[in-house]
PDB file of N, CA and C in Angstrom:
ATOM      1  N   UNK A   1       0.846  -1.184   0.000  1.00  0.00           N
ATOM      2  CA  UNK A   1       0.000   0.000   0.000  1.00  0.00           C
ATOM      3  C   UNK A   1       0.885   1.240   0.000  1.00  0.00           C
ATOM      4  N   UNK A   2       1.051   2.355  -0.582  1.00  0.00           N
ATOM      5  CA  UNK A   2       1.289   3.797  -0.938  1.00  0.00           C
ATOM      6  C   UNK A   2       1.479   4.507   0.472  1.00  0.00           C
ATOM      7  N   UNK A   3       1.974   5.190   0.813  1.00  0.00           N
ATOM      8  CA  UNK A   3       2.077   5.986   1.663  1.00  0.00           C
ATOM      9  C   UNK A   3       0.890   6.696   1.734  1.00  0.00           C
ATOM     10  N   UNK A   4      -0.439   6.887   2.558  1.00  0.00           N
ATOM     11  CA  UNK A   4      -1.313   7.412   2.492  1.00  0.00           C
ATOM     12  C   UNK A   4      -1.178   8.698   2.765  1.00  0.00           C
ATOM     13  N   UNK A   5      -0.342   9.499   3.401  1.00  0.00           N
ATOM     14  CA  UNK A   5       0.054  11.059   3.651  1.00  0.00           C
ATOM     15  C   UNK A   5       0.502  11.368   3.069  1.00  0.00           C
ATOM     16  N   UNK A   6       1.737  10.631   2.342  1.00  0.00           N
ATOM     17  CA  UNK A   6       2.370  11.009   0.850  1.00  0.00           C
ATOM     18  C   UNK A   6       1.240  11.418  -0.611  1.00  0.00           C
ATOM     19  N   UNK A   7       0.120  10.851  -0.494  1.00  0.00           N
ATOM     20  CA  UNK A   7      -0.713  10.384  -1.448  1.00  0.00           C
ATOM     21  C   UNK A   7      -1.449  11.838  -1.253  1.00  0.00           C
ATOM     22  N   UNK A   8      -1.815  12.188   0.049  1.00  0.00           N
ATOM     23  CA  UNK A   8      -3.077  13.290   0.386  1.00  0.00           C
ATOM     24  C   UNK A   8      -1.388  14.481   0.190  1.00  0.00           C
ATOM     25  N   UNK A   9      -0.406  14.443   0.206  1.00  0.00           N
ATOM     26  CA  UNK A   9       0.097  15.888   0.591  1.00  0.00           C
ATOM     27  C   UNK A   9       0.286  16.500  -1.259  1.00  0.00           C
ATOM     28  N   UNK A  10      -0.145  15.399  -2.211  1.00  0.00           N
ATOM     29  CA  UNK A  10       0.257  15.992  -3.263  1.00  0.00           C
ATOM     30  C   UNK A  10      -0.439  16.222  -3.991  1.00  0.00           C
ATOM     31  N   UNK A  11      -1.846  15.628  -3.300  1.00  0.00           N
ATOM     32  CA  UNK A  11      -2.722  16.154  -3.980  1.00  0.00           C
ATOM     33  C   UNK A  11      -3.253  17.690  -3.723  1.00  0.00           C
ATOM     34  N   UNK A  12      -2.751  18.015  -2.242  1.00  0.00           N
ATOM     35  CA  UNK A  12      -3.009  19.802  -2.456  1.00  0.00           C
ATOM     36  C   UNK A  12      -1.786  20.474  -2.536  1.00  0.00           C
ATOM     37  N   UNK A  13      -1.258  20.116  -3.210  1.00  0.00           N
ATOM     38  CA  UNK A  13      -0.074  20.236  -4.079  1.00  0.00           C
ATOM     39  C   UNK A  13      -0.422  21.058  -5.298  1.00  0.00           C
ATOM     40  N   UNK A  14      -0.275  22.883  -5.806  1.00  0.00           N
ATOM     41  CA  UNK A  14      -0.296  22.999  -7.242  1.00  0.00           C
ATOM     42  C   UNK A  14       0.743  22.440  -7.937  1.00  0.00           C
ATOM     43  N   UNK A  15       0.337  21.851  -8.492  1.00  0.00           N
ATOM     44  CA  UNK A  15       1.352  21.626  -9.808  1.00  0.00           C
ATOM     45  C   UNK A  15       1.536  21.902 -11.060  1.00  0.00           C
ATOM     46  N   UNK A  16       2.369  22.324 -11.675  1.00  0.00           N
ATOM     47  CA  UNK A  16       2.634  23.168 -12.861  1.00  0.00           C
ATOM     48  C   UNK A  16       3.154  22.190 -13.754  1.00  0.00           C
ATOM     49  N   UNK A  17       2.447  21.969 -14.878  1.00  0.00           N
ATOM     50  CA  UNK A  17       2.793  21.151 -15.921  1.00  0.00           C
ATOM     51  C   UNK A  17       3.203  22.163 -17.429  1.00  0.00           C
ATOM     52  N   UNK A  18       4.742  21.850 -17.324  1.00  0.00           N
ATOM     53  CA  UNK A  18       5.265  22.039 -18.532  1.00  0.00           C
ATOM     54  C   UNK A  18       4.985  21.470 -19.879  1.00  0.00           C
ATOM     55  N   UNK A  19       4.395  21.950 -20.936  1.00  0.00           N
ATOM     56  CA  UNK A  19       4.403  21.529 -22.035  1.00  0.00           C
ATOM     57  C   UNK A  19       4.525  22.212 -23.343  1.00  0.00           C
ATOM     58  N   UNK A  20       5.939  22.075 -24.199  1.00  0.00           N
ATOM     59  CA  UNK A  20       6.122  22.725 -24.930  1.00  0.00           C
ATOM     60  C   UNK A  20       5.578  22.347 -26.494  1.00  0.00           C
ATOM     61  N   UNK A  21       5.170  22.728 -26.863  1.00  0.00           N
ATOM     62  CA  UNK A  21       4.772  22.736 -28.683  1.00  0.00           C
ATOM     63  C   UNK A  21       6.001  21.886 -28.858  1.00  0.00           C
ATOM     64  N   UNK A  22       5.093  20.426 -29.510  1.00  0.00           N
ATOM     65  CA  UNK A  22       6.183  19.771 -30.349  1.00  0.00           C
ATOM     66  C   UNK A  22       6.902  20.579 -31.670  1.00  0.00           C
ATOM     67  N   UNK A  23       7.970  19.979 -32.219  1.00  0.00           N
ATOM     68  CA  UNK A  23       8.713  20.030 -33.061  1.00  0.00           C
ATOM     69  C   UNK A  23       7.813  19.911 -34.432  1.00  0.00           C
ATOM     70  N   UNK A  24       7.658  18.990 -34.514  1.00  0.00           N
ATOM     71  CA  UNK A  24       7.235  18.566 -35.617  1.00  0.00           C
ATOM     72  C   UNK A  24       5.887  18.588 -35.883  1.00  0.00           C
ATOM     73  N   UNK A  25       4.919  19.158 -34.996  1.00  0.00           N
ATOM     74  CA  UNK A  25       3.561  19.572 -34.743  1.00  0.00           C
ATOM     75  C   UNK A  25       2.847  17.878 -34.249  1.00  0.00           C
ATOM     76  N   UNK A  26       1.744  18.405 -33.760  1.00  0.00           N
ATOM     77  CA  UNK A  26       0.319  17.667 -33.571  1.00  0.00           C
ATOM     78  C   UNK A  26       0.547  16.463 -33.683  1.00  0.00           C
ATOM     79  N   UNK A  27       1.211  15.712 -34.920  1.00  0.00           N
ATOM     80  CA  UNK A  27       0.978  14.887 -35.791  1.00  0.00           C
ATOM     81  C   UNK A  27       2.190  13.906 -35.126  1.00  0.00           C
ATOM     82  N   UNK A  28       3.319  13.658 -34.816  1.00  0.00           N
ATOM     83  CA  UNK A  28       4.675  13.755 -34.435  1.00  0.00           C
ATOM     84  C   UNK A  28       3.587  13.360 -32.706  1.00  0.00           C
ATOM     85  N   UNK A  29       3.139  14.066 -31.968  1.00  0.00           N
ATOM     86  CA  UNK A  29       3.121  14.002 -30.839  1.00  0.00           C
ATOM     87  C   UNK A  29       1.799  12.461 -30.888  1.00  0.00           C
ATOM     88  N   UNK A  30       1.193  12.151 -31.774  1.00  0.00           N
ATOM     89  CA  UNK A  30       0.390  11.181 -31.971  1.00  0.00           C
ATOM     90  C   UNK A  30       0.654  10.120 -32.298  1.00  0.00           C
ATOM     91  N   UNK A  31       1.586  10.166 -33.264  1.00  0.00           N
ATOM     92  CA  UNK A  31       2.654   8.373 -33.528  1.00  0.00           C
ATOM     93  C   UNK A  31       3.306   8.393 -32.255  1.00  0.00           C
ATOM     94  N   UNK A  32       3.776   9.248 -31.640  1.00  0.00           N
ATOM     95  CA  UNK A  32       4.715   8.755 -30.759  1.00  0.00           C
ATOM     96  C   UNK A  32       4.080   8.062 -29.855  1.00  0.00           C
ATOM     97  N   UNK A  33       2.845   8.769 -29.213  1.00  0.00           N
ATOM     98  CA  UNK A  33       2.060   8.016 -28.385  1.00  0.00           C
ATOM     99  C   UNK A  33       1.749   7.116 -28.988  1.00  0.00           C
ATOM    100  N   UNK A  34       1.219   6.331 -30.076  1.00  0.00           N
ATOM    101  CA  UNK A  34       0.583   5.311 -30.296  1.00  0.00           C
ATOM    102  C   UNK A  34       1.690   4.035 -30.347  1.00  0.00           C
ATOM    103  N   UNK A  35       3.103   4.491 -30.798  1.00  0.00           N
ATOM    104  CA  UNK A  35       4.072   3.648 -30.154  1.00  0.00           C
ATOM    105  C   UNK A  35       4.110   2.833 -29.208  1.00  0.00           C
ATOM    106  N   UNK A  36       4.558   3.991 -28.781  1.00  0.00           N
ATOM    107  CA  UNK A  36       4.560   3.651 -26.858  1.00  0.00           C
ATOM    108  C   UNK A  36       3.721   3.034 -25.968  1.00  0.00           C
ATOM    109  N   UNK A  37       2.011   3.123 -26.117  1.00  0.00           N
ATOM    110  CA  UNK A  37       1.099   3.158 -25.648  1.00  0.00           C
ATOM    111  C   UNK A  37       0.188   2.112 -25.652  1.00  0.00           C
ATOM    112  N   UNK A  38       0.539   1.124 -26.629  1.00  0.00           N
ATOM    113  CA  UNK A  38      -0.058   0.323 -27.535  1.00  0.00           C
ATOM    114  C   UNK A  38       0.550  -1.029 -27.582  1.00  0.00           C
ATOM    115  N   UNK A  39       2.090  -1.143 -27.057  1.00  0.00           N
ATOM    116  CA  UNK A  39       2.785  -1.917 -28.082  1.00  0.00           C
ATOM    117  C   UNK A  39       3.716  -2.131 -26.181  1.00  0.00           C
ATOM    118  N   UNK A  40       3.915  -3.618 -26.480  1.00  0.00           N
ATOM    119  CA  UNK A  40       4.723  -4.363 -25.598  1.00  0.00           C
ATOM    120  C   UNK A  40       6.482  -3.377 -25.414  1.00  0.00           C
ATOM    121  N   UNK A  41       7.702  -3.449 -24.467  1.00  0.00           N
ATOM    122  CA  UNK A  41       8.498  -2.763 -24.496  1.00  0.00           C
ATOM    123  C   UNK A  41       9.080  -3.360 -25.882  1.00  0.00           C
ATOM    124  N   UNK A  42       9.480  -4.602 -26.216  1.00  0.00           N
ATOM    125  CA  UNK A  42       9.924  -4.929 -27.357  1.00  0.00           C
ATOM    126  C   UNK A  42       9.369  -6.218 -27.807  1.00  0.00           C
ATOM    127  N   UNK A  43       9.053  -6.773 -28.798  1.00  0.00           N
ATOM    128  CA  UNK A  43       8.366  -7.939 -29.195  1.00  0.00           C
ATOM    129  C   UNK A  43       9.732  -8.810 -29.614  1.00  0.00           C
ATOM    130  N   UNK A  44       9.265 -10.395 -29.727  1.00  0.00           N
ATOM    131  CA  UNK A  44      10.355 -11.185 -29.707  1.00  0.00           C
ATOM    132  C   UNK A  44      10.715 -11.092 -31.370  1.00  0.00           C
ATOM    133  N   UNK A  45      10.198 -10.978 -31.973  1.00  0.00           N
ATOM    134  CA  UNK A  45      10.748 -11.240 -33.285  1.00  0.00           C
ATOM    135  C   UNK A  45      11.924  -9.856 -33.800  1.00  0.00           C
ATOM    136  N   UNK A  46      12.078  -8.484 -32.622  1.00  0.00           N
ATOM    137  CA  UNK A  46      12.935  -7.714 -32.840  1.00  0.00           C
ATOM    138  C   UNK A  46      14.200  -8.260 -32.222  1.00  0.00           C
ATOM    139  N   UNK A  47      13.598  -9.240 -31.368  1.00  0.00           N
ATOM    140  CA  UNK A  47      15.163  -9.751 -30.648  1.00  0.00           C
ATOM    141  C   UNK A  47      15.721 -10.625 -31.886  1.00  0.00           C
ATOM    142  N   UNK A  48      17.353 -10.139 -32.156  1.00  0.00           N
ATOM    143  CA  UNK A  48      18.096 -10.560 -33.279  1.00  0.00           C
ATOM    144  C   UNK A  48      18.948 -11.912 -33.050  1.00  0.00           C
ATOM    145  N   UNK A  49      19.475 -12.011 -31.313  1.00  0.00           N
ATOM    146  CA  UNK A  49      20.519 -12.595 -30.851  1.00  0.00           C
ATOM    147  C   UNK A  49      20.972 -12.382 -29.607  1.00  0.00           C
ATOM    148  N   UNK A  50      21.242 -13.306 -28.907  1.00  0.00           N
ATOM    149  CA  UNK A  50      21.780 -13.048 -27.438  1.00  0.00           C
ATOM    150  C   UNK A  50      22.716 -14.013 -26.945  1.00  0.00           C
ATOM    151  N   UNK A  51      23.671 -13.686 -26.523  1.00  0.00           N
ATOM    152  CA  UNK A  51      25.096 -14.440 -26.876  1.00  0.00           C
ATOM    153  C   UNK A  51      25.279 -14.184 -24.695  1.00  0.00           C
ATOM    154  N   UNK A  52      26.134 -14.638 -24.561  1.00  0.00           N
ATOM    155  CA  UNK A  52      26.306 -15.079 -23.268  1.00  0.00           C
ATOM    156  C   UNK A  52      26.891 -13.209 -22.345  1.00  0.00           C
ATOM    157  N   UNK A  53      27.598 -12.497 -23.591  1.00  0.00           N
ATOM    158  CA  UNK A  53      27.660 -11.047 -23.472  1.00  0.00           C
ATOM    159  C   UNK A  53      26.319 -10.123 -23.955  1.00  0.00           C
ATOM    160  N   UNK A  54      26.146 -10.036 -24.554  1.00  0.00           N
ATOM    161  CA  UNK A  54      25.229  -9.200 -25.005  1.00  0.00           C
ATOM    162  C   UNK A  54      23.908  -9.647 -25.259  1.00  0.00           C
ATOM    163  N   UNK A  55      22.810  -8.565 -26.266  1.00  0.00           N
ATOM    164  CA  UNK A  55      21.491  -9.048 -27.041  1.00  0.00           C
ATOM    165  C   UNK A  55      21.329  -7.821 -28.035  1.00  0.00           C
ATOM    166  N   UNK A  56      21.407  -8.450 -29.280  1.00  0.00           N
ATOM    167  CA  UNK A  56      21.383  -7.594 -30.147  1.00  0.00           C
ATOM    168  C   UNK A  56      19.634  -7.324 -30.739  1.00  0.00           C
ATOM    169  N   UNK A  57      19.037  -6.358 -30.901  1.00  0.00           N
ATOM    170  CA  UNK A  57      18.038  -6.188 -31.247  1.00  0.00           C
ATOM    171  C   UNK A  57      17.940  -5.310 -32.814  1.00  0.00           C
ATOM    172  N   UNK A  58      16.371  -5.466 -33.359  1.00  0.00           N
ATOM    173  CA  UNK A  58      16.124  -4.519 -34.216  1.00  0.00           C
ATOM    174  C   UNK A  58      15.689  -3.360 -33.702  1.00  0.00           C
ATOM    175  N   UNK A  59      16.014  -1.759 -34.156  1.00  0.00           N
ATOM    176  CA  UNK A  59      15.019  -0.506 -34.368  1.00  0.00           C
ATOM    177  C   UNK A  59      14.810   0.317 -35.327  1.00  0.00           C
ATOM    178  N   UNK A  60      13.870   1.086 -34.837  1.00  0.00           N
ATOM    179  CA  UNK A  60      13.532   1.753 -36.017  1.00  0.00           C
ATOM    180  C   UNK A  60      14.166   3.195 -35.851  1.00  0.00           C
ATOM    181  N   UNK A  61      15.025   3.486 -36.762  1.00  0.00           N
ATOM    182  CA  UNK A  61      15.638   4.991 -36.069  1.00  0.00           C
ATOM    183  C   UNK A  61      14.617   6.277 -36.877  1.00  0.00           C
ATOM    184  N   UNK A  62      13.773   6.764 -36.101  1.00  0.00           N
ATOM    185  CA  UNK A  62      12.936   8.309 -36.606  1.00  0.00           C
ATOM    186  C   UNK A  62      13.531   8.838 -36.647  1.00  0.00           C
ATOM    187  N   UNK A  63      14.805   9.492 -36.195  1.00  0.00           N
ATOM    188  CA  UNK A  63      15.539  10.639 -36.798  1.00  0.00           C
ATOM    189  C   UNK A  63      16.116  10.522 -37.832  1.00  0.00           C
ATOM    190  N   UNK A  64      16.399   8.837 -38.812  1.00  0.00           N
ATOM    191  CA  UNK A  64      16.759   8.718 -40.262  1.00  0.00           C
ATOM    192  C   UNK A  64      16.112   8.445 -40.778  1.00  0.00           C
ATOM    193  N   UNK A  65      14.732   8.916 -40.572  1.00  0.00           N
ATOM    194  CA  UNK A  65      13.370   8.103 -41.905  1.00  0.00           C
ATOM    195  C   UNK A  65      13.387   6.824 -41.640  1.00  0.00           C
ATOM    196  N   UNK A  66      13.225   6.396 -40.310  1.00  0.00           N
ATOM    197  CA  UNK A  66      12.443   5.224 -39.705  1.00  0.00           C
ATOM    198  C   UNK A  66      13.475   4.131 -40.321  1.00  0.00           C
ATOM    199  N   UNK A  67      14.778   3.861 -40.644  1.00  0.00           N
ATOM    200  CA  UNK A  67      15.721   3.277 -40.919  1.00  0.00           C
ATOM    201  C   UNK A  67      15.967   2.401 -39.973  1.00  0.00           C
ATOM    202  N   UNK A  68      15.711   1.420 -40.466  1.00  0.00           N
ATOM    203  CA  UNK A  68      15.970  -0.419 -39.171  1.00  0.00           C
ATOM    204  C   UNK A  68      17.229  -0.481 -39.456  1.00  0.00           C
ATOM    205  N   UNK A  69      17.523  -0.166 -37.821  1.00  0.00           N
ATOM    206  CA  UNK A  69      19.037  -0.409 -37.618  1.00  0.00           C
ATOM    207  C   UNK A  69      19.331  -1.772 -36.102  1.00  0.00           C
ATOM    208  N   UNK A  70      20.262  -1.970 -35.534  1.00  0.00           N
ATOM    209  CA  UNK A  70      20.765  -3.103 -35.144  1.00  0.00           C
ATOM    210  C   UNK A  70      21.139  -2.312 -33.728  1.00  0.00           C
ATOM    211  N   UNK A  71      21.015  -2.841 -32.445  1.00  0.00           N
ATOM    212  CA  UNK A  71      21.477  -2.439 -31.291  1.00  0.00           C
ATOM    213  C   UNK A  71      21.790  -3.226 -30.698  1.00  0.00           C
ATOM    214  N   UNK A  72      23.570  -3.051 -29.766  1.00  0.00           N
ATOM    215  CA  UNK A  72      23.891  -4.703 -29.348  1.00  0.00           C
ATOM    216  C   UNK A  72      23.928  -3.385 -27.532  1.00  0.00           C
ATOM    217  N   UNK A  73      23.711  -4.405 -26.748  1.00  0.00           N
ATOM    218  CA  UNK A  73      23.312  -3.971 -25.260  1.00  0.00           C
ATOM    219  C   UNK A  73      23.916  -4.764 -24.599  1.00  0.00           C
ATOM    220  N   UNK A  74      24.753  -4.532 -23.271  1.00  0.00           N
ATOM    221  CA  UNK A  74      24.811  -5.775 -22.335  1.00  0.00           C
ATOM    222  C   UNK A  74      23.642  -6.537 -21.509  1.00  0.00           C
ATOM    223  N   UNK A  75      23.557  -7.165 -21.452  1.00  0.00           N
ATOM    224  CA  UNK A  75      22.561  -8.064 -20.976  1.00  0.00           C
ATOM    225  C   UNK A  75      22.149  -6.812 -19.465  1.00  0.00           C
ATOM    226  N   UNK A  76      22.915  -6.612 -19.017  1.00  0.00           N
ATOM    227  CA  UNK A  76      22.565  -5.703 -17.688  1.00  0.00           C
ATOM    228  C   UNK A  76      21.702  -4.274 -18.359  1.00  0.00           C
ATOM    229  N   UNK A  77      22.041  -3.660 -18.984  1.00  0.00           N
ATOM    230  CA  UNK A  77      21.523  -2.878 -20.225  1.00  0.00           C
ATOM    231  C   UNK A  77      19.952  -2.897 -20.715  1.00  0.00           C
ATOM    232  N   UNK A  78      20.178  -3.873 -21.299  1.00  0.00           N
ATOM    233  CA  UNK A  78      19.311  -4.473 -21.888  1.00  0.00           C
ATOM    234  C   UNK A  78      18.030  -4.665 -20.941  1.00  0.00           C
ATOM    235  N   UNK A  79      18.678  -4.951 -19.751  1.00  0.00           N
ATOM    236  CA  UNK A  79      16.888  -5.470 -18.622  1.00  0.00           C
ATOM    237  C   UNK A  79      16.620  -4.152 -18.066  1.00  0.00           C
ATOM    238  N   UNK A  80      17.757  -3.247 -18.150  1.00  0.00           N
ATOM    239  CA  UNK A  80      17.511  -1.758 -17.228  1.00  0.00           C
ATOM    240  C   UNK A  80      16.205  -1.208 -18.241  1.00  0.00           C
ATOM    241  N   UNK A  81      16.948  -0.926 -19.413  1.00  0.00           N
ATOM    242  CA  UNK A  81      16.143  -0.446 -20.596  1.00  0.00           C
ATOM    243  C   UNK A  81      14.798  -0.716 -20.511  1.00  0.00           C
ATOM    244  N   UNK A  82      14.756  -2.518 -20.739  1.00  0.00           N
ATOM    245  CA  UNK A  82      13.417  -2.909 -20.419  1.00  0.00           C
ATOM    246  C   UNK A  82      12.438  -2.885 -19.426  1.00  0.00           C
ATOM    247  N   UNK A  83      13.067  -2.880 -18.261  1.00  0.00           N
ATOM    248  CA  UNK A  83      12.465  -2.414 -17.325  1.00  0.00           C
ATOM    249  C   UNK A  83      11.700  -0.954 -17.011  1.00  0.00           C
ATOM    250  N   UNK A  84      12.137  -0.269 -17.534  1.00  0.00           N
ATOM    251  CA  UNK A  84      11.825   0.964 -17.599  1.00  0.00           C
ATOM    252  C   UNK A  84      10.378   1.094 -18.053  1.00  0.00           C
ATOM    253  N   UNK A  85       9.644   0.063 -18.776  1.00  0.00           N
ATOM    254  CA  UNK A  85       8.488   0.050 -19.472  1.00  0.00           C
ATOM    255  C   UNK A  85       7.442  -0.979 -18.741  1.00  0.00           C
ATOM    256  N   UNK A  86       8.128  -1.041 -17.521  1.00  0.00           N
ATOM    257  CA  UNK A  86       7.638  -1.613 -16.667  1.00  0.00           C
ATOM    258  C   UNK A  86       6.436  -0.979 -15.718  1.00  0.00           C
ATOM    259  N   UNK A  87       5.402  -1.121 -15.734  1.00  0.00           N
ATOM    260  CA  UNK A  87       4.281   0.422 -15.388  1.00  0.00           C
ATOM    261  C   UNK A  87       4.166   0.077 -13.693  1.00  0.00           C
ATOM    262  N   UNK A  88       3.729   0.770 -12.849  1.00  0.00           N
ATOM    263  CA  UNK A  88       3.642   0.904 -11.511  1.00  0.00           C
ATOM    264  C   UNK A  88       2.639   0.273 -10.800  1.00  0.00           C
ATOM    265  N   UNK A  89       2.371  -0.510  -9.958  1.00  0.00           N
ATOM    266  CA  UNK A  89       1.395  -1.054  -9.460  1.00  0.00           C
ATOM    267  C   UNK A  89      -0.115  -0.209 -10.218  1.00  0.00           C
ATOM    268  N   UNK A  90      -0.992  -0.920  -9.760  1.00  0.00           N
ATOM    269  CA  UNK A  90      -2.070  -0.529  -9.941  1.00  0.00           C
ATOM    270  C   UNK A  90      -2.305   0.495 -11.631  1.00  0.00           C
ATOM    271  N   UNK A  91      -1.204   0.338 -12.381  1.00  0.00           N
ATOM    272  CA  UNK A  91      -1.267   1.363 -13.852  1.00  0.00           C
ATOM    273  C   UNK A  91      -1.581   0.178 -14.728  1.00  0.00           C
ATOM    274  N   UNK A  92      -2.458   0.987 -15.409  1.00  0.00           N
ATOM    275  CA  UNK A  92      -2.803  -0.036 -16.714  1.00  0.00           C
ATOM    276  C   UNK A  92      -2.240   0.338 -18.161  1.00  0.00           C
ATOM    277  N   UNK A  93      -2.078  -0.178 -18.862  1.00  0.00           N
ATOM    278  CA  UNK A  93      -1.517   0.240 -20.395  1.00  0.00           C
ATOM    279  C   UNK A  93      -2.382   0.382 -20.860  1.00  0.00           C
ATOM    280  N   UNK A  94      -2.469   1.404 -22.211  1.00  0.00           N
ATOM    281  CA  UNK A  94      -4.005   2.086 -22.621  1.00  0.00           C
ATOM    282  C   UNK A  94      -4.366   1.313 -23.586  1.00  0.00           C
ATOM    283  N   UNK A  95      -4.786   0.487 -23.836  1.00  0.00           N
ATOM    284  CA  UNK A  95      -5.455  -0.059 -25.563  1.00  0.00           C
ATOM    285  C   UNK A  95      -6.466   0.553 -26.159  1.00  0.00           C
ATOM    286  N   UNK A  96      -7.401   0.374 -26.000  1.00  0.00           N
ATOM    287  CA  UNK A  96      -8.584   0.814 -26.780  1.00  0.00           C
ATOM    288  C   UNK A  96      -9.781   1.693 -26.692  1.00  0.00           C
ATOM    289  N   UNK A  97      -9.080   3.115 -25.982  1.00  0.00           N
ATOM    290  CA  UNK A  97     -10.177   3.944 -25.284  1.00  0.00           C
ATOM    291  C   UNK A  97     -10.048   5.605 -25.606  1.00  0.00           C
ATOM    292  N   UNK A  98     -11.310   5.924 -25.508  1.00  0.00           N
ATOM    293  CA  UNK A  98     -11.374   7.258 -26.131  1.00  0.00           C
ATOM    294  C   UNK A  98     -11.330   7.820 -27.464  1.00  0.00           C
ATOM    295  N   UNK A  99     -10.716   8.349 -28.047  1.00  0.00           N
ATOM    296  CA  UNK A  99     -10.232   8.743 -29.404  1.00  0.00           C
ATOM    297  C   UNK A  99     -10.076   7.347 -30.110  1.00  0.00           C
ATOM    298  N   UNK A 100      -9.715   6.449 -29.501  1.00  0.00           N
ATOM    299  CA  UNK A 100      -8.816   5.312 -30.347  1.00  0.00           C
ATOM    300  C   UNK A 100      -9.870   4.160 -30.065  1.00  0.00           C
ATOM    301  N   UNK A 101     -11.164   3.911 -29.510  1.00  0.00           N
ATOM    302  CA  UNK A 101     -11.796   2.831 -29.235  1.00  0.00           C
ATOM    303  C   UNK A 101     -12.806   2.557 -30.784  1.00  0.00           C
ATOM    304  N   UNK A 102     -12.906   1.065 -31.028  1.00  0.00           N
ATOM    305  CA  UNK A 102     -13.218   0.710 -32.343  1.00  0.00           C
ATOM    306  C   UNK A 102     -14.695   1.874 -32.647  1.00  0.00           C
ATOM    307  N   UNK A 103     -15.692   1.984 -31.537  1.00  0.00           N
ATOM    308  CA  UNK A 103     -17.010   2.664 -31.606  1.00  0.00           C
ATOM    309  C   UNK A 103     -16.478   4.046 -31.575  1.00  0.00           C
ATOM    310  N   UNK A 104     -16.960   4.833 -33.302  1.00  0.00           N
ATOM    311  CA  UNK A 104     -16.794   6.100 -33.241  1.00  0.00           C
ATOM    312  C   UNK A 104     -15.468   6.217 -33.469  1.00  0.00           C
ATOM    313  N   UNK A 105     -14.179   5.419 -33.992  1.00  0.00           N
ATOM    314  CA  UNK A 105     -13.009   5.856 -34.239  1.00  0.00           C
ATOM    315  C   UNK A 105     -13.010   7.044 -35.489  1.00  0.00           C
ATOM    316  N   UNK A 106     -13.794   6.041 -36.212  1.00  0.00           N
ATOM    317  CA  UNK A 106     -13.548   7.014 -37.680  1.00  0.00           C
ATOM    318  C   UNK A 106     -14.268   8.309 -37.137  1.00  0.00           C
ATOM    319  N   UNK A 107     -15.101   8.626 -36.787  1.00  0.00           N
ATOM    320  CA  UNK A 107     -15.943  10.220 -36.693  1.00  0.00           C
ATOM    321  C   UNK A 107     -14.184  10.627 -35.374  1.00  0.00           C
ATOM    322  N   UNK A 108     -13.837  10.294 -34.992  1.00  0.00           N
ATOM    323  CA  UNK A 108     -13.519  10.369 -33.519  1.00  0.00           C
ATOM    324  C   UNK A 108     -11.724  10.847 -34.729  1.00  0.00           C
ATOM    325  N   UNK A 109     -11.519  10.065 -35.248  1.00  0.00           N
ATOM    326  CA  UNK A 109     -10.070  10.505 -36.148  1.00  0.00           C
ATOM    327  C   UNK A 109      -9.969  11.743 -36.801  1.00  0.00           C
ATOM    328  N   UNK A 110     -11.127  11.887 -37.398  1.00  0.00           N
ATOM    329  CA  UNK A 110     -11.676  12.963 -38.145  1.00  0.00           C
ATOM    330  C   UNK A 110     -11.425  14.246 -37.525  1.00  0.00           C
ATOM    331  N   UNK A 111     -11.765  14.439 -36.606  1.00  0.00           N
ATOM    332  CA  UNK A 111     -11.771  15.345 -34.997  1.00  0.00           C
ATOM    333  C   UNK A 111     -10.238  15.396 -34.985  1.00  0.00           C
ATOM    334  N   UNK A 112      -9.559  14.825 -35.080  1.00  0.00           N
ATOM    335  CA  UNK A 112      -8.033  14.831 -34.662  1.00  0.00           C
ATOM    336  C   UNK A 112      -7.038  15.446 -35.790  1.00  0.00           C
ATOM    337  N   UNK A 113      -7.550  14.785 -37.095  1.00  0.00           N
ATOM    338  CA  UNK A 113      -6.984  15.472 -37.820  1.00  0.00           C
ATOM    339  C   UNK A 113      -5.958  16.963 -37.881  1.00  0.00           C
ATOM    340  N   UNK A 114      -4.748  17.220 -38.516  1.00  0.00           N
ATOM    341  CA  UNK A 114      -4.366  18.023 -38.645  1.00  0.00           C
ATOM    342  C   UNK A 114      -4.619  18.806 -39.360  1.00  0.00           C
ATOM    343  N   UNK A 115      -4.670  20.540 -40.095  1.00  0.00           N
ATOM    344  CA  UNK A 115      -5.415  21.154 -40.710  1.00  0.00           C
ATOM    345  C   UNK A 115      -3.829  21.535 -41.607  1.00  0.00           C
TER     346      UNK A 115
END
């Protein structure tokens, strides 16, 4: 269980949320989420090889026009990384809700569109 005083002191807590205008607009801030959001930390068929040192994987590099390139990691590396996509008690991963749920996607995409 959470620290229950920790829990109540932050909620009367203001908090100021930074958010700057993506780079690349609107559009850029929507693949990225659907990446991330959607999709396991890495699926097995990107794993290339794993040798008693390392594990070499596939990615996709976006800063060269989505160019599949090769990443070798130490095994210690490699679980930090993954771990990281590891969500917090009680957090769920988002699949199929809101904007993105099968009922009303298309009217619901439409709405999202960039101009």
């Amino acid at each position: 269980m959470a620290d229950k005083p920790l829990i109540e002191c932050l909620f009367h807590k203001d908090w100021v949320v930074y958010a700057k205008r993506p780079f690349a607009g609107p559009r850029q801030v929507i693949e990225y989420l659907g990446r991330y959001t959607h999709k396991v930390a890495i699926s097995n068929h990107r794993l290339q090889e794993v040798t008693d040192i390392d594990v070499a994987f596939s990615y996709k590099d976006y800063r060269e026009q989505g160019i599949n390139k090769t990443m070798r990691l130490s095994h210690r590396e490699f679980v930090r990384r993954f771990a990281q996509h590891i969500l917090p008690l009680r957090f769920v991963r988002i699949r199929h809700y809101g904007i993105l749920s099968s009922t009303g996607s298309g009217e619901n995409c439409r709405h999202c569109k960039v101009n």
